[in-house]
Protein backbone atom coordinates (compact mmCIF):
# COMPACT_ATOMS: atom_id res chain seq x y z
CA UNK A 1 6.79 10.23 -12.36
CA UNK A 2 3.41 11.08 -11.28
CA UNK A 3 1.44 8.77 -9.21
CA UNK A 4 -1.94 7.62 -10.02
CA UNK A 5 -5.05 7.27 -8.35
CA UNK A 6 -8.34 5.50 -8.61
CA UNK A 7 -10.14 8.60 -7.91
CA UNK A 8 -14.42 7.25 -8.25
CA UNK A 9 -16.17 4.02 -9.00
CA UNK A 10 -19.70 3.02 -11.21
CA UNK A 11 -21.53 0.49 -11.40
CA UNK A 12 -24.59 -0.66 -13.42
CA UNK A 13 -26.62 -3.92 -12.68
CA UNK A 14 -29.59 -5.34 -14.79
CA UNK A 15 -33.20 -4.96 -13.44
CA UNK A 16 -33.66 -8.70 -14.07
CA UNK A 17 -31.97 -11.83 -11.95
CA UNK A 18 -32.67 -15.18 -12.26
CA UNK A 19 -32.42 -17.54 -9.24
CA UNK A 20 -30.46 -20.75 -8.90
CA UNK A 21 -33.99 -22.40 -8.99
CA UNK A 22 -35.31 -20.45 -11.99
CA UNK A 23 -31.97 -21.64 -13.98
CA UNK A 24 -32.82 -25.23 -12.97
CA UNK A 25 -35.60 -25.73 -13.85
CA UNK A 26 -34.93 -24.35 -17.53
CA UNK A 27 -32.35 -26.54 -17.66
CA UNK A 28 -33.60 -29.47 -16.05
CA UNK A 29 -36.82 -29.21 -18.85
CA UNK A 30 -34.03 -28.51 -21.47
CA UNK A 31 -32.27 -31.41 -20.52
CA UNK A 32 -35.61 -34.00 -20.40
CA UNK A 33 -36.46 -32.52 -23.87
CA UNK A 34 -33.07 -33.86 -25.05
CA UNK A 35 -32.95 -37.35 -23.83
CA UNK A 36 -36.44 -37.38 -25.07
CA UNK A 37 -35.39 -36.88 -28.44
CA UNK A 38 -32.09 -39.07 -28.21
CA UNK A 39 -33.80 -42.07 -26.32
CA UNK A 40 -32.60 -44.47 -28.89
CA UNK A 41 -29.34 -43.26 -29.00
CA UNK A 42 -28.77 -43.21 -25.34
CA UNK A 43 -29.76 -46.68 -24.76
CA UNK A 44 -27.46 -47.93 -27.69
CA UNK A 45 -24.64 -46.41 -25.57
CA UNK A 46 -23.55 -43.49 -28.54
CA UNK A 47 -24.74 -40.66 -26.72
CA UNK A 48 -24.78 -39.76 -22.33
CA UNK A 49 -27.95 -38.92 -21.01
CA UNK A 50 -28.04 -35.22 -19.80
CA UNK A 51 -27.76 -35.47 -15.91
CA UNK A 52 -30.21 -33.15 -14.21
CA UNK A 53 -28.97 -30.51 -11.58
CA UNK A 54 -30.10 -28.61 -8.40
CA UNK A 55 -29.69 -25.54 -6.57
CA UNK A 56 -28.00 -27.30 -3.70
CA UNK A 57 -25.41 -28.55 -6.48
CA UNK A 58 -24.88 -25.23 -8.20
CA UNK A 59 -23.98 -23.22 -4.40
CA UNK A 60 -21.44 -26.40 -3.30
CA UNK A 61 -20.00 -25.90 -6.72
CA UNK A 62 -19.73 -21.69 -6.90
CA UNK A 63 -21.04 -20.54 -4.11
CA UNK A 64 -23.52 -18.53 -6.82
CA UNK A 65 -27.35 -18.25 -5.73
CA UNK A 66 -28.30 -15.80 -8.09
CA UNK A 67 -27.38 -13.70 -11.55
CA UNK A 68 -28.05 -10.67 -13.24
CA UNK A 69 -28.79 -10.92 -16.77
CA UNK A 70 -29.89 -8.39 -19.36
CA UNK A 71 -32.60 -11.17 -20.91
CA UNK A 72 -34.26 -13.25 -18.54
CA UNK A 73 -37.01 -14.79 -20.85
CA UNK A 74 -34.51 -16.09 -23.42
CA UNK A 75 -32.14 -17.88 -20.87
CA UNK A 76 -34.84 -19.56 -19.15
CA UNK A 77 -36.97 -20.48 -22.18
CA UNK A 78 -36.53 -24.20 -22.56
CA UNK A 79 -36.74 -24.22 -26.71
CA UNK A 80 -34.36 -21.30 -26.53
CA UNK A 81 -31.32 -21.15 -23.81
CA UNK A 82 -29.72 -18.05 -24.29
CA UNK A 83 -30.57 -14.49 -23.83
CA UNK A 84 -32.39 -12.40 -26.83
CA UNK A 85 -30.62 -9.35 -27.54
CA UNK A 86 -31.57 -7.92 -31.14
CA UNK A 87 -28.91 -6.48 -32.76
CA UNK A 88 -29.05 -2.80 -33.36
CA UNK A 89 -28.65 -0.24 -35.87
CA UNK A 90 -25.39 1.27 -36.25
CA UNK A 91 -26.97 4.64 -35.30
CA UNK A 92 -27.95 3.54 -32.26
CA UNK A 93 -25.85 3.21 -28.85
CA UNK A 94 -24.93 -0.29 -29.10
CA UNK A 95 -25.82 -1.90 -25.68
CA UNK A 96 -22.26 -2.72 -24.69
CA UNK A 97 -21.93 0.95 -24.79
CA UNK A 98 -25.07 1.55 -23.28
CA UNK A 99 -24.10 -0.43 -20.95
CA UNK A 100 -20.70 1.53 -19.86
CA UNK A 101 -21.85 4.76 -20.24
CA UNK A 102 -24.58 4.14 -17.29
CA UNK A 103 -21.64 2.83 -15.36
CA UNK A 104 -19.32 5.54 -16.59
CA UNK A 105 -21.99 8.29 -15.56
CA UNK A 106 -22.07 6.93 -11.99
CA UNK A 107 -18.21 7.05 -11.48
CA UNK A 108 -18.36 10.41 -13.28
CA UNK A 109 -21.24 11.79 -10.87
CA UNK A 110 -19.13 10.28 -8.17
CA UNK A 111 -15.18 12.46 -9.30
CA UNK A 112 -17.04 15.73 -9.15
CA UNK A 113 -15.29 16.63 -12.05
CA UNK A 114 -15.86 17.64 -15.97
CA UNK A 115 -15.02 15.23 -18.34
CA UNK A 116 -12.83 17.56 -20.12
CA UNK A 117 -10.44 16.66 -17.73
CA UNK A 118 -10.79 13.04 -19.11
CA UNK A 119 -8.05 12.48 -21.54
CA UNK A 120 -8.45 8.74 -22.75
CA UNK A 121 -11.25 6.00 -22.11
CA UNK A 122 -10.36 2.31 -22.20
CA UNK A 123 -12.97 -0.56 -22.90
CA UNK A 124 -11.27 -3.47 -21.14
CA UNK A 125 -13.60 -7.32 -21.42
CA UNK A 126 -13.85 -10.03 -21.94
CA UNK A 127 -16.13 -10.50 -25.01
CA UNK A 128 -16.53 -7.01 -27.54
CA UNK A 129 -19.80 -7.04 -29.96
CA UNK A 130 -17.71 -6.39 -32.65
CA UNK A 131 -14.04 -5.55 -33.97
CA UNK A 132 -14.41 -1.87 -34.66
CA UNK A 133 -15.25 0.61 -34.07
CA UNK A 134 -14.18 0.22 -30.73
CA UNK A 135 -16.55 0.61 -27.95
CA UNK A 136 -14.31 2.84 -26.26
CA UNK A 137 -14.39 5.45 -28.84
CA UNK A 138 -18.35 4.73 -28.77
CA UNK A 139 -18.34 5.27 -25.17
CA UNK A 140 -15.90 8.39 -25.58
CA UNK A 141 -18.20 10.02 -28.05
CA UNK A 142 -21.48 9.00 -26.20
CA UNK A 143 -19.83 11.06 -23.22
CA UNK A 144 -18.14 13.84 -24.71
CA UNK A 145 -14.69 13.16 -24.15
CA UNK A 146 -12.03 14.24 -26.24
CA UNK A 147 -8.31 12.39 -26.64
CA UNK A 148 -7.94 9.05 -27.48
CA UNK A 149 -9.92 5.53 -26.60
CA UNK A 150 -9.47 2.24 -26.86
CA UNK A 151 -10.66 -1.54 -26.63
CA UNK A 152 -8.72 -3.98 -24.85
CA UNK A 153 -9.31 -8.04 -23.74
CA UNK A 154 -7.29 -9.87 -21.29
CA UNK A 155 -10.63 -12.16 -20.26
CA UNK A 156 -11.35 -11.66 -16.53
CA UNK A 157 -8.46 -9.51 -16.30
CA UNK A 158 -9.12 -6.74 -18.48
CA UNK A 159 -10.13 -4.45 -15.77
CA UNK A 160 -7.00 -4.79 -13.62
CA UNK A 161 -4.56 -4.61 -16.85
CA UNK A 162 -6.94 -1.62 -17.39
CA UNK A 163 -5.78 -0.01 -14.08
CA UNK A 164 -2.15 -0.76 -15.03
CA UNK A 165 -2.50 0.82 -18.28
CA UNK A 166 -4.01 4.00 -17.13
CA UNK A 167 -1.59 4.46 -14.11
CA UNK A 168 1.05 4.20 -16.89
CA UNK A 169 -0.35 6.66 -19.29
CA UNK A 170 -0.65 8.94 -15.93
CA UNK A 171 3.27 8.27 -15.19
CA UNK A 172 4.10 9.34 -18.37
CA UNK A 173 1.96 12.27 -18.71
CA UNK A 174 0.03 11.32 -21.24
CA UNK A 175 -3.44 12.38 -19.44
CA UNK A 176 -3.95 13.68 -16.22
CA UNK A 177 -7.18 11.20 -15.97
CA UNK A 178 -8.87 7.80 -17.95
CA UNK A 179 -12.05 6.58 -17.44
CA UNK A 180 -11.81 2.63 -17.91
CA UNK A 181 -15.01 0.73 -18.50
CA UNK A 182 -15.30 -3.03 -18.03
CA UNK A 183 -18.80 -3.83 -19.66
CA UNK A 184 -19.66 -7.72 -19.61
CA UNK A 185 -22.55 -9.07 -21.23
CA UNK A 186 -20.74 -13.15 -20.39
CA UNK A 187 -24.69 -14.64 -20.59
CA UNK A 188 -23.59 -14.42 -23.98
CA UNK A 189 -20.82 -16.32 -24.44
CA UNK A 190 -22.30 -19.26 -22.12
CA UNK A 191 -23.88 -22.32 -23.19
CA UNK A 192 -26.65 -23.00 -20.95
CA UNK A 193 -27.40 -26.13 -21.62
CA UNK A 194 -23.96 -27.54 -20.49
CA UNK A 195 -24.38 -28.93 -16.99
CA UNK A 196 -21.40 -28.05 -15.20
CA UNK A 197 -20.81 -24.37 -16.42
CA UNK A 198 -24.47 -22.62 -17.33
CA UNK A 199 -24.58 -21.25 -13.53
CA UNK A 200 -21.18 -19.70 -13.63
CA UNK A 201 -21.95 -16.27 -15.38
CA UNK A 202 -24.13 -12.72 -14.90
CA UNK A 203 -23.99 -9.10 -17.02
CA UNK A 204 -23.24 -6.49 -15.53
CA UNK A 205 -20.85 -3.09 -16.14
CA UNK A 206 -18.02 -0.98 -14.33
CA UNK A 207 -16.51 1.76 -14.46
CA UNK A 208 -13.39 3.22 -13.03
CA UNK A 209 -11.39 6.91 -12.90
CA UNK A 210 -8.24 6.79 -12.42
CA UNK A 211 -6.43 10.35 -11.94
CA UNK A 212 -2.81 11.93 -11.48
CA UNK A 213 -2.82 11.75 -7.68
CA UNK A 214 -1.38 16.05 -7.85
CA UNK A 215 -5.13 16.73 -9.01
CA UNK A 216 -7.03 14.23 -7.23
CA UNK A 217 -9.20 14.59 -4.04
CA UNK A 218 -9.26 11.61 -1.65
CA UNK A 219 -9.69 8.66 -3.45
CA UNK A 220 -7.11 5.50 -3.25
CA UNK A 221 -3.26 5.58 -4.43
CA UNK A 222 -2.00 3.17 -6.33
CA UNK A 223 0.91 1.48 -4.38
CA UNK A 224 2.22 -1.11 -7.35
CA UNK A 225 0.63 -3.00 -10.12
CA UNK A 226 1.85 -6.15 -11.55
CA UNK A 227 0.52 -8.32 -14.49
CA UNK A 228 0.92 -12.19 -15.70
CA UNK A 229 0.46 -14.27 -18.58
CA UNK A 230 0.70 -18.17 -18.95
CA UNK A 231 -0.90 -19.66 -21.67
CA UNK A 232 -3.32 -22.27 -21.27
CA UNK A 233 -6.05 -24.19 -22.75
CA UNK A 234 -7.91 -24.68 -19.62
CA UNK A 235 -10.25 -22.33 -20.32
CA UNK A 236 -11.13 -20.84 -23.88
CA UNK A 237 -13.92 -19.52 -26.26
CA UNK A 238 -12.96 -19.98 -30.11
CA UNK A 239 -15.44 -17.78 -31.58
CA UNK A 240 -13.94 -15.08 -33.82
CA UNK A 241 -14.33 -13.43 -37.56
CA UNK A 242 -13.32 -16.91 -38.96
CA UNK A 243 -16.13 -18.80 -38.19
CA UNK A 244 -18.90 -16.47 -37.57
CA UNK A 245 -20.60 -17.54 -40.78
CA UNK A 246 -20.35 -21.00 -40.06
CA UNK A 247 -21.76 -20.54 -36.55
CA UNK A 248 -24.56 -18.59 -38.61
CA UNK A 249 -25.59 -21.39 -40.69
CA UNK A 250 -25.30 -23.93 -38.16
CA UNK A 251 -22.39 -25.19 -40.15
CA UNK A 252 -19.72 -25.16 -37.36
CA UNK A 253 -18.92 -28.30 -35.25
CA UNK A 254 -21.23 -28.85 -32.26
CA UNK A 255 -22.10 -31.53 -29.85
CA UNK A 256 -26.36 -31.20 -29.79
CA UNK A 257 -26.69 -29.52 -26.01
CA UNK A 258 -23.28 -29.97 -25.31
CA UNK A 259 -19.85 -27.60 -24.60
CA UNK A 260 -19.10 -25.90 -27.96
CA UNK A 261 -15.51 -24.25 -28.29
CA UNK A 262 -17.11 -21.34 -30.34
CA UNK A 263 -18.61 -20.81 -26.57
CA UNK A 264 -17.42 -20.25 -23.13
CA UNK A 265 -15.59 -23.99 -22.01
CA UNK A 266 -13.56 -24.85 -19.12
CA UNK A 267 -11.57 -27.90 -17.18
CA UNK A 268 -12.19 -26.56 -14.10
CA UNK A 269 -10.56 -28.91 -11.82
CA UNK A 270 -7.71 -27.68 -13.80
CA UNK A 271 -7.88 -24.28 -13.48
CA UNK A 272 -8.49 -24.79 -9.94
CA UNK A 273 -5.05 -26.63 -9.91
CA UNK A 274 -3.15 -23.95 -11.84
CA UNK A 275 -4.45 -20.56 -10.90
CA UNK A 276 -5.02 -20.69 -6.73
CA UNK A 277 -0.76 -20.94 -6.40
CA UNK A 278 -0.17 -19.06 -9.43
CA UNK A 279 -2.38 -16.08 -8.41
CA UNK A 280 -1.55 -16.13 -4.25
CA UNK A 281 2.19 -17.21 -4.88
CA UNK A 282 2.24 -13.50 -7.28
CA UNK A 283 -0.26 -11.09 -4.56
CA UNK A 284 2.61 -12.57 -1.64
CA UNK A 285 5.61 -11.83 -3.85
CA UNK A 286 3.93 -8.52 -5.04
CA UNK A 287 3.12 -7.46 -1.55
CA UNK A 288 7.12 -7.84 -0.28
CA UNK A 289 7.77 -6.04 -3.20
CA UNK A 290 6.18 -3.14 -2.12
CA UNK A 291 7.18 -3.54 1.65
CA UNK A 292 3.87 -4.76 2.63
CA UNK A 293 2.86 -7.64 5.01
CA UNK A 294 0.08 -9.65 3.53
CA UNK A 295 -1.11 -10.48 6.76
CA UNK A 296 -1.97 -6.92 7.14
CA UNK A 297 -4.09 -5.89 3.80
CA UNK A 298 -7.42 -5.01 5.54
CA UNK A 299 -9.03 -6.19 2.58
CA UNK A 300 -9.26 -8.12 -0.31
CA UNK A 301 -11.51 -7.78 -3.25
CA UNK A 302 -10.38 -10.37 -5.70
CA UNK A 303 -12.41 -11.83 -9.33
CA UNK A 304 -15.52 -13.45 -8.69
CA UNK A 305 -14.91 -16.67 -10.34
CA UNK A 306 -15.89 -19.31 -7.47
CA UNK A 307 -15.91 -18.91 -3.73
CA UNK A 308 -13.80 -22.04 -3.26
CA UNK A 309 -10.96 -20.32 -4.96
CA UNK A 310 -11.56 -17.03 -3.47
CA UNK A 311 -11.54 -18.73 -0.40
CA UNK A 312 -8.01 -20.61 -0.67
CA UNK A 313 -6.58 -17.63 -2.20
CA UNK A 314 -7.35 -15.32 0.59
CA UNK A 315 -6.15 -17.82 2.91
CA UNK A 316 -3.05 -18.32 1.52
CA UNK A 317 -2.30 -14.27 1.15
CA UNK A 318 -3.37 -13.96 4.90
CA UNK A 319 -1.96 -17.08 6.71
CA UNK A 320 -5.41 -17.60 8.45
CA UNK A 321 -9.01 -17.90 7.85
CA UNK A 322 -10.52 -14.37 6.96
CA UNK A 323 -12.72 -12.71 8.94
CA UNK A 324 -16.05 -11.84 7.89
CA UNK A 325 -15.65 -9.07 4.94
CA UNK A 326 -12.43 -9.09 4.87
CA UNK A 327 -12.28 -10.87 1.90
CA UNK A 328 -15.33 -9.50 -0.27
CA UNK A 329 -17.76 -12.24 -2.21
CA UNK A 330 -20.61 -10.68 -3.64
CA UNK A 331 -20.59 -13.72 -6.81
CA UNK A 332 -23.26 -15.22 -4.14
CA UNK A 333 -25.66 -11.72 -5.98
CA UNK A 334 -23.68 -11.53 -9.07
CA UNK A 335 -22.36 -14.81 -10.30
CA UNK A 336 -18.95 -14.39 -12.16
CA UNK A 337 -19.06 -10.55 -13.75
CA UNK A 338 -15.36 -11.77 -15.45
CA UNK A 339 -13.43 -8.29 -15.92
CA UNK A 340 -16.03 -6.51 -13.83
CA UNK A 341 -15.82 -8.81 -10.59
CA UNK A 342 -13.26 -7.36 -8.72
CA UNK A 343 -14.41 -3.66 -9.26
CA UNK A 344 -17.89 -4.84 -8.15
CA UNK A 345 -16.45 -5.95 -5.13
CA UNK A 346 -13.88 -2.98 -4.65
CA UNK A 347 -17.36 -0.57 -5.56
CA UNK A 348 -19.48 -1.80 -3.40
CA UNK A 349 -17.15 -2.78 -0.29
CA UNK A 350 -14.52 -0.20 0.14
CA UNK A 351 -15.98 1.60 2.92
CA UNK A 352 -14.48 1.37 6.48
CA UNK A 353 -10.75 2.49 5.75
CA UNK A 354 -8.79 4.60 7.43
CA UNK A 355 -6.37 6.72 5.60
CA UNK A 356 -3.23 4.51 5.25
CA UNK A 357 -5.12 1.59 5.25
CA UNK A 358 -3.86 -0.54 2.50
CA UNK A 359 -6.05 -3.18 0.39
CA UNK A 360 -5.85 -5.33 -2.70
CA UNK A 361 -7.61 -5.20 -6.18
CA UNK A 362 -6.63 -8.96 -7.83
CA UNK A 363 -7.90 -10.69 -11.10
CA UNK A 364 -7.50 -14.14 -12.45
CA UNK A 365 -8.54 -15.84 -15.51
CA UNK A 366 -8.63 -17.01 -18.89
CA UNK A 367 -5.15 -16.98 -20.43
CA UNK A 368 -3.81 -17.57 -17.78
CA UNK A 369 -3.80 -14.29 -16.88
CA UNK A 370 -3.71 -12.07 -13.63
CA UNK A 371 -3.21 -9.12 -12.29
CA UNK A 372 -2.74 -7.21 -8.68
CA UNK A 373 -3.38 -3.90 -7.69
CA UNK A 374 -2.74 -2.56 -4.19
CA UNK A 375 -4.45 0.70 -2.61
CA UNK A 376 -3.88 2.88 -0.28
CA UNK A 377 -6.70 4.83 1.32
CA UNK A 378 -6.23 8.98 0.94
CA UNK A 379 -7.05 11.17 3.49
């Protein structure tokens, strides 16, 4: 079967960022708005006074000290917390797909190549704008490709499942090349008013080729992919079709200021528990699978989901402390990206190999779910 290649990278990243600082303060004002208003039910014990937070708290916590966002004014706007994106007309790009092709264009610039020789394009996130059509086939059209797209969501690891499913179309023959997108607009889907999450996310996009390696030039082969599910509660978002109305008319169930389940939630402790042995007890196993010593990736550019994780993980999978950029964190920039962390890493921190030089592409998130994807530099 042939073998497949990631062959070119893109990325795009919002012109505005807001600082751990900035967030802070909205929240902090946010947060002495509310136990203004619910004085008397705070000191009769039925409600908890919203705690305020710092900077210093937020990079202990994530290791985040900044986010890109797509609308600064609405996050940070006291009265408002959450970004303003209108919605658009459906002959307009929508901006999920505006969002991919800019990415898409970069990896595309990158390949050297037509896009005729593009036979598919996957749209793998976390969150899609709507159910159909799919963005992919948006994206495909926006770009000119012909074949066949689709949407896919496996949380924050749609982009490596993404990999996995255009190697196998390419070891099939299906296509001799797929462009997969990963755009991620997660300010979104987070409530910033909750505390102990509204730091955790940023937008950005990626995009990835991935090529039959006969027809490729350079680039990185794909060694071995490997996916996981376990299902878990431990980290979920319940909006859907089914109560989109009632969200609309403020009907749905909601703690004033508090985690929603029709938004991004999280027991983090918990996920912290689950998915650091899950995810480095699957990249060792994967590894001797392959015949590789972990010891010996040269480096690792896993999801961007907290530095304390990222840091366990990679010590685990190495049997030592890593040295400096060996094991890439650029969530300190972009906060969690979900699908798109891992190729923002891999994008912007692949340089330095050596032909043979072996590294690893890893996700972990909501579902559980994870998935590994080790390269080999081309000469």
């Amino acid at each position: 079967m042939p073998n497949a290649v990631i062959a070119a990278t893109g990325l795009f990243t919002p012109d505005q960022s807001i600082s751990n600082a900035e967030l802070v303060a909205a929240y902090n004002a946010w947060a002495e708005r509310w136990n203004a208003a619910n004085a008397d039910a705070i000191a009769a014990g039925e409600v908890e006074a919203r705690t305020p937070s710092s900077p210093e708290f937020i990079e202990k916590a994530s290791g985040i000290k900044s986010r890109f966002v797509l609308d600064k004014a609405g996050v940070l706007d006291p009265a408002r917390m959450r970004p303003h994106l209108p919605e658009r007309s459906n002959d307009e790009l929508s901006i999920l797909a505006e969002m991919a092709v800019k990415a898409a264009r970069q990896a595309i610039e990158a390949w050297g190549k037509p896009v005729s020789e593009i036979g598919a394009v996957l749209c793998a996130a976390s969150n899609m704008q709507r159910a159909y059509p799919a963005i992919a086939i948006e994206v495909q059209q926006a770009l000119g490709i012909q074949g066949f797209a689709f949407d896919m969501n496996v949380a924050c690891s749609s982009a490596t499942f993404g990999v996995k499913t255009a190697a196998d179309f390419i070891a099939s023959g299906s296509v001799k090349a797929v462009l997969m997108v990963n755009p991620e607009i997660c300010s979104a889907h987070l409530n910033f008013t909750d505390r102990d999450s509204h730091f955790i996310f940023g937008d950005v996009a990626t995009a990835v080729i991935v090529e039959a390696a006969d027809q490729a030039t350079g680039g990185w082969e794909i060694l071995g992919t490997r996916l996981k599910t376990v299902f878990s509660n431990n980290i979920r978002n319940n909006y859907g079709f089914l109560n989109t109305a009632a969200l609309a008319t403020g009907e749905a169930p909601e703690t004033p200021g508090g985690p929603t389940d029709k938004l991004f939630v999280q027991q983090g402790r918990k996920v912290f528990k689950d998915v650091v042995p899950m995810v480095a007890e699957m990249i060792v196993d994967h590894a001797g699978d392959l015949g590789l010593e972990p010891a010996g990736l040269k480096r690792l550019w896993l999801h961007q989901a907290n530095i304390n994780m990222n840091e366990m993980i990679g010590r685990k999978v190495l049997g030592r402390d890593p040295a400096p950029g060996e094991n890439v964190i650029i969530l300190d920039d972009y906060a969690n990206t979900s699908s798109a962390g891992s190729i923002i890493a891999f994008h912007l921190h692949h340089q330095g190999f050596q032909p043979g030089e072996v590294g690893l592409i890893c996700s972990f998130g909501a579902g559980y779910s994870a998935g590994t994807v080790f390269v080999r530099k081309r000469a």
